[in-house]
PDB file of N, CA and C in Angstrom:
ATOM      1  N   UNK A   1       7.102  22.387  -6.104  1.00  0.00           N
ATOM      2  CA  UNK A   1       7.353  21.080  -6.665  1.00  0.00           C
ATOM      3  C   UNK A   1       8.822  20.692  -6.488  1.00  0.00           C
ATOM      4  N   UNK A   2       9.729  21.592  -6.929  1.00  0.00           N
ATOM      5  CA  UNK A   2      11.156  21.416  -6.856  1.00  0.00           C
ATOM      6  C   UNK A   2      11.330  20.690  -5.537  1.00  0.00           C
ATOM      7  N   UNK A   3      11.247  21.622  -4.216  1.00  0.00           N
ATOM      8  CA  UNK A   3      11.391  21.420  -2.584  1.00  0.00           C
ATOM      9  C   UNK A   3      10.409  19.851  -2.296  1.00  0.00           C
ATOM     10  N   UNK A   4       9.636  19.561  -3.072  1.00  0.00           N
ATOM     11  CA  UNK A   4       9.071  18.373  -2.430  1.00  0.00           C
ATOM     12  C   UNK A   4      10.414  16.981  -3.301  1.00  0.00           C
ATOM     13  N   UNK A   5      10.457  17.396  -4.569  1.00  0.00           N
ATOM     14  CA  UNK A   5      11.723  16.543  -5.193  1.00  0.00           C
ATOM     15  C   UNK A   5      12.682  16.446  -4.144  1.00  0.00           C
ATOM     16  N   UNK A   6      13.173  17.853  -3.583  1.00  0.00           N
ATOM     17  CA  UNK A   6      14.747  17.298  -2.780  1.00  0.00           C
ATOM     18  C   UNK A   6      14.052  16.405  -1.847  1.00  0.00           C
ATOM     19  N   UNK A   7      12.956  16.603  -0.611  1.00  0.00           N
ATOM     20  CA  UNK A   7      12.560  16.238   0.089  1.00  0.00           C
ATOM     21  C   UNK A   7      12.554  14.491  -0.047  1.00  0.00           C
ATOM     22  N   UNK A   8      12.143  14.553  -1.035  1.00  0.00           N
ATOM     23  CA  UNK A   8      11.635  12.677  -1.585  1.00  0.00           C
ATOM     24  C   UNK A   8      13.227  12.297  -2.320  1.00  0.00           C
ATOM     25  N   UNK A   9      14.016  12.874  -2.602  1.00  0.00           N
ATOM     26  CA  UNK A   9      15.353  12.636  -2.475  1.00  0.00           C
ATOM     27  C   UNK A   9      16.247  12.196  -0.754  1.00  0.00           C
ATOM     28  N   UNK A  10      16.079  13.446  -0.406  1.00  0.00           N
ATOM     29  CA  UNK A  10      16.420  13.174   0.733  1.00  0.00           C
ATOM     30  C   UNK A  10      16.176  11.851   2.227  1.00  0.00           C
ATOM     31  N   UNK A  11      14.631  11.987   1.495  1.00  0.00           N
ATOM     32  CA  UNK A  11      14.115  10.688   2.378  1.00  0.00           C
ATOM     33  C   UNK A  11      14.711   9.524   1.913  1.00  0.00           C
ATOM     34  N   UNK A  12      14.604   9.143   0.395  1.00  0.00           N
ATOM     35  CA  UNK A  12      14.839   7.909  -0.057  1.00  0.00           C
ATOM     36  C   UNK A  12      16.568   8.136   0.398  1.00  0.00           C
ATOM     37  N   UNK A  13      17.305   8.893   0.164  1.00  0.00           N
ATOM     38  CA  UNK A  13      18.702   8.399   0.039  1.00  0.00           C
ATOM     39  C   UNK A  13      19.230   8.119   1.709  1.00  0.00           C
ATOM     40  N   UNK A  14      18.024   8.803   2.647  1.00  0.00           N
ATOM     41  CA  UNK A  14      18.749   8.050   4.039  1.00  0.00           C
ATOM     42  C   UNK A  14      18.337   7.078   4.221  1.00  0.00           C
ATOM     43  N   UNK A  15      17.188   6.397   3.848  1.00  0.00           N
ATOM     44  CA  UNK A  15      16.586   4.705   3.703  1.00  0.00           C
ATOM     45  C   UNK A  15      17.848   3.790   3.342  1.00  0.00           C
ATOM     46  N   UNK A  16      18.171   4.557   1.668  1.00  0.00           N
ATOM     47  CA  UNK A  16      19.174   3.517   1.208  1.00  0.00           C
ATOM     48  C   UNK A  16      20.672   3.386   1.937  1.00  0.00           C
ATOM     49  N   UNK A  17      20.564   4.497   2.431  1.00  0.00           N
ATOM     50  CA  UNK A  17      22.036   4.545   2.978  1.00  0.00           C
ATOM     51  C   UNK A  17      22.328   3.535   4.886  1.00  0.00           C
ATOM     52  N   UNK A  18      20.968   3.687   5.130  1.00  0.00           N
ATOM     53  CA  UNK A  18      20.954   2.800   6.177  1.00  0.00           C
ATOM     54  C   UNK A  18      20.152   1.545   6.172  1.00  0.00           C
ATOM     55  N   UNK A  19      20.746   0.685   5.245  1.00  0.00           N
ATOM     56  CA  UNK A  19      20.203  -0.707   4.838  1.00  0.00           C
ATOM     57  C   UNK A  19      20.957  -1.168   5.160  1.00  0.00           C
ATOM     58  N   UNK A  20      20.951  -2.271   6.318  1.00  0.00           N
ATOM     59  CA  UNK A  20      22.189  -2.619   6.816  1.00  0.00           C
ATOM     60  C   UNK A  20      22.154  -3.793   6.481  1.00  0.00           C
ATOM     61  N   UNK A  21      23.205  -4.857   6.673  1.00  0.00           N
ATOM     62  CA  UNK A  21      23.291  -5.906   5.878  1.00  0.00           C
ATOM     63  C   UNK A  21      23.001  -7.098   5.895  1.00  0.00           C
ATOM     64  N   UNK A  22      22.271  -7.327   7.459  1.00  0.00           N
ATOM     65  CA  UNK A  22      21.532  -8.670   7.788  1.00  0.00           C
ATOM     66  C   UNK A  22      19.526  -8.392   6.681  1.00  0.00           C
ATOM     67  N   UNK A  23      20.074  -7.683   6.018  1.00  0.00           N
ATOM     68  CA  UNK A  23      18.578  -7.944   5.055  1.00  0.00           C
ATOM     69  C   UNK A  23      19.104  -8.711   3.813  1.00  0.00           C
ATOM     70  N   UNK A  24      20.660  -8.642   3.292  1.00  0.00           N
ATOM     71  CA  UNK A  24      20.450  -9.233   2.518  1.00  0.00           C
ATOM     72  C   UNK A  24      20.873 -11.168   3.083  1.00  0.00           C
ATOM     73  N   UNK A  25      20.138 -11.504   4.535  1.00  0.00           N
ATOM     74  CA  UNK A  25      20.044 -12.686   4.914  1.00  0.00           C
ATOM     75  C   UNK A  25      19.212 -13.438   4.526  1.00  0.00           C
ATOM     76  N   UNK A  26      18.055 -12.540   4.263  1.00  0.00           N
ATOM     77  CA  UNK A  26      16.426 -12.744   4.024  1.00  0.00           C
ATOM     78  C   UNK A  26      16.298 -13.271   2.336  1.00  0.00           C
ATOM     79  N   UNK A  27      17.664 -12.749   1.752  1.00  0.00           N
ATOM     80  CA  UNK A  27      17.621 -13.366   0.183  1.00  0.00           C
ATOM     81  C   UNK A  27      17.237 -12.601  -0.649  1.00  0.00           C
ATOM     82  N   UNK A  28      17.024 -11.176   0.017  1.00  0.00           N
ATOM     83  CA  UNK A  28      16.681 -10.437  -1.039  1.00  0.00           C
ATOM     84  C   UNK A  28      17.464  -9.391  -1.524  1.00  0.00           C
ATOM     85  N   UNK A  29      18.202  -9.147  -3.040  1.00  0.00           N
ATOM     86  CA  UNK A  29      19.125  -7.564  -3.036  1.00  0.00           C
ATOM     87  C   UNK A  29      18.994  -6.435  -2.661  1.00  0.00           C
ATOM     88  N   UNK A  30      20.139  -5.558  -2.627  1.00  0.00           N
ATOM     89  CA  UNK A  30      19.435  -4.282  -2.166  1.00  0.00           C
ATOM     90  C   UNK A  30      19.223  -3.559  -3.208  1.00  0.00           C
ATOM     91  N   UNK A  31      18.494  -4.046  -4.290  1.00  0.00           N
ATOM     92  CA  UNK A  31      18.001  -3.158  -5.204  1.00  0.00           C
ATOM     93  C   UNK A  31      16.228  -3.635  -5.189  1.00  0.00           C
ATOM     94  N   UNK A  32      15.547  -4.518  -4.846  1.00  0.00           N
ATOM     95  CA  UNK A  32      14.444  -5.175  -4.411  1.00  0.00           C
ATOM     96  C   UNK A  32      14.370  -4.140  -3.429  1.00  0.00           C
ATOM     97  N   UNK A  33      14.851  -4.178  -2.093  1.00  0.00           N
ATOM     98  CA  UNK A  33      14.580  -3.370  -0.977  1.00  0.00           C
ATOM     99  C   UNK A  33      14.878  -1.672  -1.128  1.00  0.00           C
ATOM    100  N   UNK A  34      15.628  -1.239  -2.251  1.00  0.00           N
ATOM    101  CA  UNK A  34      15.239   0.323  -2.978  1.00  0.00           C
ATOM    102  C   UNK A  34      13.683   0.254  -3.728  1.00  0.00           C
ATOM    103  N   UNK A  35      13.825  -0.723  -4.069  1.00  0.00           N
ATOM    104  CA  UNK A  35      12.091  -0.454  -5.438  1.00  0.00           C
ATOM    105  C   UNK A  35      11.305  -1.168  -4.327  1.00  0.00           C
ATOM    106  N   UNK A  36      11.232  -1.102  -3.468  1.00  0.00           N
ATOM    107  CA  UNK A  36      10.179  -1.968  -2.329  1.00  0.00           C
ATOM    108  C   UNK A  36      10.063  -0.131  -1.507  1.00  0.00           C
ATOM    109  N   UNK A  37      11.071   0.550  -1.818  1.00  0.00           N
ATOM    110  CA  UNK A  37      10.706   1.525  -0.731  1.00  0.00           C
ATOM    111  C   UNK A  37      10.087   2.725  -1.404  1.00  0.00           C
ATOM    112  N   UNK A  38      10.794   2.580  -2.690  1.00  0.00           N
ATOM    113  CA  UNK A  38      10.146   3.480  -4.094  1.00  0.00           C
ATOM    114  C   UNK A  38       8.748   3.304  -4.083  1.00  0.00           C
ATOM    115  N   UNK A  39       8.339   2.012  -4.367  1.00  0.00           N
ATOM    116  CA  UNK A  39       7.338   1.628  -4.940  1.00  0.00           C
ATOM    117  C   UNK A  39       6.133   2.141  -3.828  1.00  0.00           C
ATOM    118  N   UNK A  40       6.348   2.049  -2.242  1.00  0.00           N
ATOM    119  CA  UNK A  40       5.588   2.600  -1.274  1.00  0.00           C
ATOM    120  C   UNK A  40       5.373   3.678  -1.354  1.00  0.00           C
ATOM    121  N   UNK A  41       6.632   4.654  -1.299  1.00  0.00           N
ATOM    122  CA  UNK A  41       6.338   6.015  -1.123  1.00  0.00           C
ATOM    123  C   UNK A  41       5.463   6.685  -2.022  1.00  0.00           C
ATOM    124  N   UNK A  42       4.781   5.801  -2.915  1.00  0.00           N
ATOM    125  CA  UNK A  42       3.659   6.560  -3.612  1.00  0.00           C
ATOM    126  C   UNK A  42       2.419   5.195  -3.755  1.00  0.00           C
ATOM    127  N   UNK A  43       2.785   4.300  -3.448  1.00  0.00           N
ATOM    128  CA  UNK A  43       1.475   3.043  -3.124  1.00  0.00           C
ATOM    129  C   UNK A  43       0.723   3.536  -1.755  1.00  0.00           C
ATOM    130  N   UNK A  44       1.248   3.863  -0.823  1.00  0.00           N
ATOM    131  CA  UNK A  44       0.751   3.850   0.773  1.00  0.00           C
ATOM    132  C   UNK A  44      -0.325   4.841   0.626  1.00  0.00           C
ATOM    133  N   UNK A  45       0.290   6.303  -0.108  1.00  0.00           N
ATOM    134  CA  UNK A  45      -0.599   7.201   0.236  1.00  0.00           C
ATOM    135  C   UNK A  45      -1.970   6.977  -1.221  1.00  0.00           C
ATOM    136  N   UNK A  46      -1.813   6.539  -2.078  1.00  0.00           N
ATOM    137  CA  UNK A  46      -2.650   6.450  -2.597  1.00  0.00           C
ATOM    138  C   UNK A  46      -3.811   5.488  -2.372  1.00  0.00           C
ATOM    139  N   UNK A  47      -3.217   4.010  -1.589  1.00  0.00           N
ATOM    140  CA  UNK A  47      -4.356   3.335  -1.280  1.00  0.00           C
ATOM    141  C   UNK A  47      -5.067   4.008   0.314  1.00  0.00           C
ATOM    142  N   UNK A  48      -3.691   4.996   1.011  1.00  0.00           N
ATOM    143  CA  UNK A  48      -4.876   5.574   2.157  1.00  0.00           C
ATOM    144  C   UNK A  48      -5.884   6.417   1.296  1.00  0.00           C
ATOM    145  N   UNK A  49      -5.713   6.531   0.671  1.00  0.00           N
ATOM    146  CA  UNK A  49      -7.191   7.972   0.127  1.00  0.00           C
ATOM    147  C   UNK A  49      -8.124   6.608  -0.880  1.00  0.00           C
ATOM    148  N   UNK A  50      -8.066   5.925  -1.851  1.00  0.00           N
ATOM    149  CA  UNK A  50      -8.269   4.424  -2.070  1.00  0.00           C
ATOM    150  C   UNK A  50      -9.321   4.238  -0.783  1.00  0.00           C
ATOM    151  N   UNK A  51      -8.793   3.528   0.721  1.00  0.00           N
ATOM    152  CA  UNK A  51      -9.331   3.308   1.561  1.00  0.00           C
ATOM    153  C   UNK A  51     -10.320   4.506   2.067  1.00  0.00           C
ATOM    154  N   UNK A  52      -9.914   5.007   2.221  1.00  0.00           N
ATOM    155  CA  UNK A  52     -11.031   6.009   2.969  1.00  0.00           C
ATOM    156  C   UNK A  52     -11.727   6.529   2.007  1.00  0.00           C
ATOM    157  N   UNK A  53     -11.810   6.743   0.907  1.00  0.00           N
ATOM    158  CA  UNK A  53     -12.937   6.871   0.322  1.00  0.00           C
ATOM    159  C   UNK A  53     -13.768   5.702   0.249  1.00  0.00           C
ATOM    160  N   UNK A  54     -13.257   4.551   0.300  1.00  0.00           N
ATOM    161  CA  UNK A  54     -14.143   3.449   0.242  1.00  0.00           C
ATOM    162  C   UNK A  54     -14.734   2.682   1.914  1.00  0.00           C
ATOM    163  N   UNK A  55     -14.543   3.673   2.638  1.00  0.00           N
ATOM    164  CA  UNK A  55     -14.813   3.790   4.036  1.00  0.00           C
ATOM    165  C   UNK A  55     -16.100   4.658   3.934  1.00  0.00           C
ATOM    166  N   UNK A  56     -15.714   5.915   3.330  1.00  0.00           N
ATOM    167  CA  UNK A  56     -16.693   6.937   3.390  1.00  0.00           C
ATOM    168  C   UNK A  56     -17.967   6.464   2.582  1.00  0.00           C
ATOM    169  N   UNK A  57     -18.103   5.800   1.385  1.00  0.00           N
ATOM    170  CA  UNK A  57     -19.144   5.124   0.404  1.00  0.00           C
ATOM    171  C   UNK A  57     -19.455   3.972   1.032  1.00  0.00           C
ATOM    172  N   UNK A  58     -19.140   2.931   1.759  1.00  0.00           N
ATOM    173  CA  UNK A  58     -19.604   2.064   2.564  1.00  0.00           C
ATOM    174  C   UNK A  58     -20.368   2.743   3.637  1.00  0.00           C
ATOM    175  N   UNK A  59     -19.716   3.681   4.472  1.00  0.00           N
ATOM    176  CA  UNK A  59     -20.339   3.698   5.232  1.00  0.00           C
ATOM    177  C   UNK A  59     -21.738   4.553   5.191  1.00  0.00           C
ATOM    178  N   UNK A  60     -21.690   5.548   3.904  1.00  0.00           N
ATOM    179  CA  UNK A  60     -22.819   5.978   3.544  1.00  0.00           C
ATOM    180  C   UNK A  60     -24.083   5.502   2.506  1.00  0.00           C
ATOM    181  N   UNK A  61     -23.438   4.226   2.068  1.00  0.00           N
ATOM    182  CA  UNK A  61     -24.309   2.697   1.967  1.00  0.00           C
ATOM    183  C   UNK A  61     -24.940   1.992   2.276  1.00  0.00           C
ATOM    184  N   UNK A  62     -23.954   1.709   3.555  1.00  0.00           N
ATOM    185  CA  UNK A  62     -24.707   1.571   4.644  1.00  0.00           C
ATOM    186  C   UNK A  62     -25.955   2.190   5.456  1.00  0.00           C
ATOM    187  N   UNK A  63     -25.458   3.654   5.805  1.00  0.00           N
ATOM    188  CA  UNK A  63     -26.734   4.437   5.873  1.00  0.00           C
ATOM    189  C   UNK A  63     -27.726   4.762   5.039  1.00  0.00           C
ATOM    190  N   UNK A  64     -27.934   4.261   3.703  1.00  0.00           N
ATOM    191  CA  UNK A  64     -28.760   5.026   2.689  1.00  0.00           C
ATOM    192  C   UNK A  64     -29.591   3.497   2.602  1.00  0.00           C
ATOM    193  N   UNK A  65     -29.041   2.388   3.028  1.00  0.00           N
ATOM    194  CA  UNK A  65     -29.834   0.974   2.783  1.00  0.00           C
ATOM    195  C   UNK A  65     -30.807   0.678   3.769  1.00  0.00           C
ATOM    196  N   UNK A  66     -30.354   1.406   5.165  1.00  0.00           N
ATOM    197  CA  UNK A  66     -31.093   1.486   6.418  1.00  0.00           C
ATOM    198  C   UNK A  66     -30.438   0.542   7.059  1.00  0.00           C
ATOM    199  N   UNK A  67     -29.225   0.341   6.894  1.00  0.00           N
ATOM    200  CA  UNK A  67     -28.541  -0.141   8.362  1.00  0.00           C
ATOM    201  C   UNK A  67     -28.262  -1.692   7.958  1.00  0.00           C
ATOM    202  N   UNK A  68     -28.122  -1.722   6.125  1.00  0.00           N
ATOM    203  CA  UNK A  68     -27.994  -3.587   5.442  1.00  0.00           C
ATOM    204  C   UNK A  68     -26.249  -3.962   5.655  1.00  0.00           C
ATOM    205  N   UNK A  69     -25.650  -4.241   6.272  1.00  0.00           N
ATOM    206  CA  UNK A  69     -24.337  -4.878   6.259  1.00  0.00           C
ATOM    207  C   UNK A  69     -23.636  -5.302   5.114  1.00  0.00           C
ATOM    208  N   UNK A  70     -24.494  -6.074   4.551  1.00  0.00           N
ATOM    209  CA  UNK A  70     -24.266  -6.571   3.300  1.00  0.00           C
ATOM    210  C   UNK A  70     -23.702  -5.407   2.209  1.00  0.00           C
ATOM    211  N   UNK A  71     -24.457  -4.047   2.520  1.00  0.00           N
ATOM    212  CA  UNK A  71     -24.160  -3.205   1.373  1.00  0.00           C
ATOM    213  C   UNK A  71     -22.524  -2.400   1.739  1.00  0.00           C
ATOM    214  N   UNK A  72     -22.533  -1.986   2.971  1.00  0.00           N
ATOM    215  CA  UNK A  72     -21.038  -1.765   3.707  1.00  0.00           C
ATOM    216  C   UNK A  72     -20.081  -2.783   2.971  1.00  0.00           C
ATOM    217  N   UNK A  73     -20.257  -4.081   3.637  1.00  0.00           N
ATOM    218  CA  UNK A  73     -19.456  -4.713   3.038  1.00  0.00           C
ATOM    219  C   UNK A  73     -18.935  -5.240   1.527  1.00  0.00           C
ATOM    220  N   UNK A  74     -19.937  -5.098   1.069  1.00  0.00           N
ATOM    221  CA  UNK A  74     -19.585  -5.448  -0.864  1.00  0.00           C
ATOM    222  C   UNK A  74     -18.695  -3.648  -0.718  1.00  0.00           C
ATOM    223  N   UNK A  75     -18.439  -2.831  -0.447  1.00  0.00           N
ATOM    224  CA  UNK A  75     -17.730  -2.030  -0.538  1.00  0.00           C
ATOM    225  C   UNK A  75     -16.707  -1.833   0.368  1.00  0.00           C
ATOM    226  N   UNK A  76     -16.415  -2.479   1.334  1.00  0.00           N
ATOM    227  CA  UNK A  76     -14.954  -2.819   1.968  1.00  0.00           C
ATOM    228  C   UNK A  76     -14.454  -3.653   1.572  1.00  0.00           C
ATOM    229  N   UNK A  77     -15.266  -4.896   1.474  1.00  0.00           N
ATOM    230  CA  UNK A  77     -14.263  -5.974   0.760  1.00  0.00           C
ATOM    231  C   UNK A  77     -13.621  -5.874  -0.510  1.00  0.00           C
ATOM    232  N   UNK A  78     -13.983  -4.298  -1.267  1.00  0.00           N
ATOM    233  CA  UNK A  78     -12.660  -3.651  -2.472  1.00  0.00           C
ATOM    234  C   UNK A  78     -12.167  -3.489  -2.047  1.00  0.00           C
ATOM    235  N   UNK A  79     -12.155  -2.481  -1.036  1.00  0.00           N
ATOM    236  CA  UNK A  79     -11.834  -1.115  -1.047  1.00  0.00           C
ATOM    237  C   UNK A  79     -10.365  -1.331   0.346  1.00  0.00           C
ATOM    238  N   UNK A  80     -10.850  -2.276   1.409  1.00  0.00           N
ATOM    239  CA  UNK A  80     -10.328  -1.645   2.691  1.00  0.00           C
ATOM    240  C   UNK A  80      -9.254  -3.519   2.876  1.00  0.00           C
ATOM    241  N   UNK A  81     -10.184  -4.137   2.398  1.00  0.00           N
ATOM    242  CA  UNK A  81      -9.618  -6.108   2.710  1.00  0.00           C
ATOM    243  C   UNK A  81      -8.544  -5.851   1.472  1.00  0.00           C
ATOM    244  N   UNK A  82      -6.770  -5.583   1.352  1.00  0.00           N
ATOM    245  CA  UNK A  82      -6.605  -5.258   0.290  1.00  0.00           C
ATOM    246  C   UNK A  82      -5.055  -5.369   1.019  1.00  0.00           C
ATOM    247  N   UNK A  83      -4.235  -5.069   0.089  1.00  0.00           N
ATOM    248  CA  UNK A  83      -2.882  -4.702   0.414  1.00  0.00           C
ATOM    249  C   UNK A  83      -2.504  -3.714   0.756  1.00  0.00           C
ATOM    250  N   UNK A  84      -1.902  -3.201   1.600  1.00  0.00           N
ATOM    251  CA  UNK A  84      -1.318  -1.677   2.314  1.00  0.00           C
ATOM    252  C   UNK A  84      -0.748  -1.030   2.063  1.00  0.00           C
ATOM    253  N   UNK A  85       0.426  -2.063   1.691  1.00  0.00           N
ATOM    254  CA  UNK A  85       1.764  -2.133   1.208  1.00  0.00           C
ATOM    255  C   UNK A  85       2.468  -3.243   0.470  1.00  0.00           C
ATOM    256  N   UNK A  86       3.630  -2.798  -0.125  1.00  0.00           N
ATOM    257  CA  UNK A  86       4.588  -3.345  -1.339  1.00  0.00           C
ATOM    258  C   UNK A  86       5.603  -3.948  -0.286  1.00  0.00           C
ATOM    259  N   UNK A  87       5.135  -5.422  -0.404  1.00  0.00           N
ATOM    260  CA  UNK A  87       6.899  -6.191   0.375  1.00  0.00           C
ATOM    261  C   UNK A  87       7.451  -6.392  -0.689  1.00  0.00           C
ATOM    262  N   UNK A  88       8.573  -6.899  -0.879  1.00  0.00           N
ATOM    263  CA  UNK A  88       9.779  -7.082  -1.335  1.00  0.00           C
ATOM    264  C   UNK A  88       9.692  -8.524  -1.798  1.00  0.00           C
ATOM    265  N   UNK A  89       8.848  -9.609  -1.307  1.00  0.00           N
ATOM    266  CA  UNK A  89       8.458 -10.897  -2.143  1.00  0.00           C
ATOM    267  C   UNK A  89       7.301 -10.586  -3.231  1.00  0.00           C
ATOM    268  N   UNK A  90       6.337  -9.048  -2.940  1.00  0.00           N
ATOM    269  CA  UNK A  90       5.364  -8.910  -3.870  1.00  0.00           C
ATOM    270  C   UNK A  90       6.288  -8.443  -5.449  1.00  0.00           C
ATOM    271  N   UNK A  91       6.982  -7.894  -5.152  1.00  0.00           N
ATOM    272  CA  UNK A  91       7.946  -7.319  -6.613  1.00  0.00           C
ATOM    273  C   UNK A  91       8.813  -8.340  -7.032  1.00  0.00           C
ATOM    274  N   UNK A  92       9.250  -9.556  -6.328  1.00  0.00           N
ATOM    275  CA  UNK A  92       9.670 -10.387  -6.754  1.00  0.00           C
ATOM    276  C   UNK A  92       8.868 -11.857  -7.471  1.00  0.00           C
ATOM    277  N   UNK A  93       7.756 -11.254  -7.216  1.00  0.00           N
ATOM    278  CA  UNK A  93       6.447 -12.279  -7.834  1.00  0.00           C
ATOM    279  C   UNK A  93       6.289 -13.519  -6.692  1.00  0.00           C
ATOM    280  N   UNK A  94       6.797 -13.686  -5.744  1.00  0.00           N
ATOM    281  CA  UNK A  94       6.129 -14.711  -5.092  1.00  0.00           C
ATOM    282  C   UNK A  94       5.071 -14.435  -4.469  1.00  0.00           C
ATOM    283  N   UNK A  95       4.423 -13.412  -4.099  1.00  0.00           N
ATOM    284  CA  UNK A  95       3.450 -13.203  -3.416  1.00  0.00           C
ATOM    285  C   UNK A  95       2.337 -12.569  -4.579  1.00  0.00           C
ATOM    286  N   UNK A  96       0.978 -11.983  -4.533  1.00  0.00           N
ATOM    287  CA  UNK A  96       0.194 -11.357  -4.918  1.00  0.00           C
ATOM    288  C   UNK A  96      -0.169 -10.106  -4.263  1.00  0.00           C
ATOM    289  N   UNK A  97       0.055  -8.583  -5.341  1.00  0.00           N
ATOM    290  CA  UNK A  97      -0.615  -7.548  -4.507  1.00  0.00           C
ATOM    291  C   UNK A  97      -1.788  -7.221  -5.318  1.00  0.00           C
ATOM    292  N   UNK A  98      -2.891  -7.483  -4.216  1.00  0.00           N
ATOM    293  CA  UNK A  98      -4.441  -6.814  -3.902  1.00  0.00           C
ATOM    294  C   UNK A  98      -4.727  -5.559  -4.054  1.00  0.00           C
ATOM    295  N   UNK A  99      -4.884  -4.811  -5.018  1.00  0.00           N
ATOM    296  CA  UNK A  99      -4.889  -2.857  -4.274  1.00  0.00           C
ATOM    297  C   UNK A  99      -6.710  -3.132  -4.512  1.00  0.00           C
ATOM    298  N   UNK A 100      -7.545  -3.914  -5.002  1.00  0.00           N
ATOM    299  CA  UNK A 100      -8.656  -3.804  -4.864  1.00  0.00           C
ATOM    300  C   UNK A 100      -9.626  -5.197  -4.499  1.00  0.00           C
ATOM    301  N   UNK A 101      -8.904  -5.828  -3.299  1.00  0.00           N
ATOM    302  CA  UNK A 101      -9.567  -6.498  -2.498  1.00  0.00           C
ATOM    303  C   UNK A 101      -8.830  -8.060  -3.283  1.00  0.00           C
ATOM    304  N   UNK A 102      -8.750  -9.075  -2.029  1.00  0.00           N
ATOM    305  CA  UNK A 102      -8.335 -10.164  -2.669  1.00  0.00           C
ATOM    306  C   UNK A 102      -9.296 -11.018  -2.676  1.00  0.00           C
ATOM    307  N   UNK A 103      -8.708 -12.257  -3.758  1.00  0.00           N
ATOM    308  CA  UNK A 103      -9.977 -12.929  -4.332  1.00  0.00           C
ATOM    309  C   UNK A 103     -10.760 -14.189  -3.426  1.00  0.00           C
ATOM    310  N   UNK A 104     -10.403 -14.026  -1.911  1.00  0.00           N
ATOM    311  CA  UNK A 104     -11.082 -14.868  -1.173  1.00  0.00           C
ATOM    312  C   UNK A 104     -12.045 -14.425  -0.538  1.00  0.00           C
TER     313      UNK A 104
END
């Protein structure tokens, strides 16, 4: 546990340290673009396992319905039609993040 701490230290502090300064053109601080990189390094991998489990139940939905589309899809459109990732307008509230499918 310790060795994965430095590790996730180490990663984040060469991110922050090479933020160079045509980002803050875009209007956003560089404390937005630290909690935009925070906020990933544990959003990404949780919606990949999120997604693929909801890959794996669709697609065995799919097979258990005899081949209905309809049933795949009411379980991708949670699971997989969704947000990936944390931009830096989603933490600033102009945008909306999806982690379980958006409402269109």
């Amino acid at each position: 546990m310790r060795r994965l701490t430095l590790v996730m230290v180490a990663v984040l502090s060469s991110i922050v340290l090479q933020v160079s300064p045509s980002w803050a053109d875009e209007g956003h601080s560089a404390i937005v673009w630290v909690g935009t990189v925070a906020t990933n390094l544990f959003y990404i991998p949780v919606k990949a396992v999120h997604g693929a489990f909801g890959g794996l139940v669709g697609g065995l939905g799919w097979l258990v319905s005899g081949g209905n589309p309809n049933v795949a899809n009411a379980v991708f459109d949670h699971t997989l039609y969704a947000s990936w990732y944390v931009s830096p307008e989603m933490l600033e509230g102009k945008e909306d993040l999806y982690f379980f499918g958006s409402p269109d």
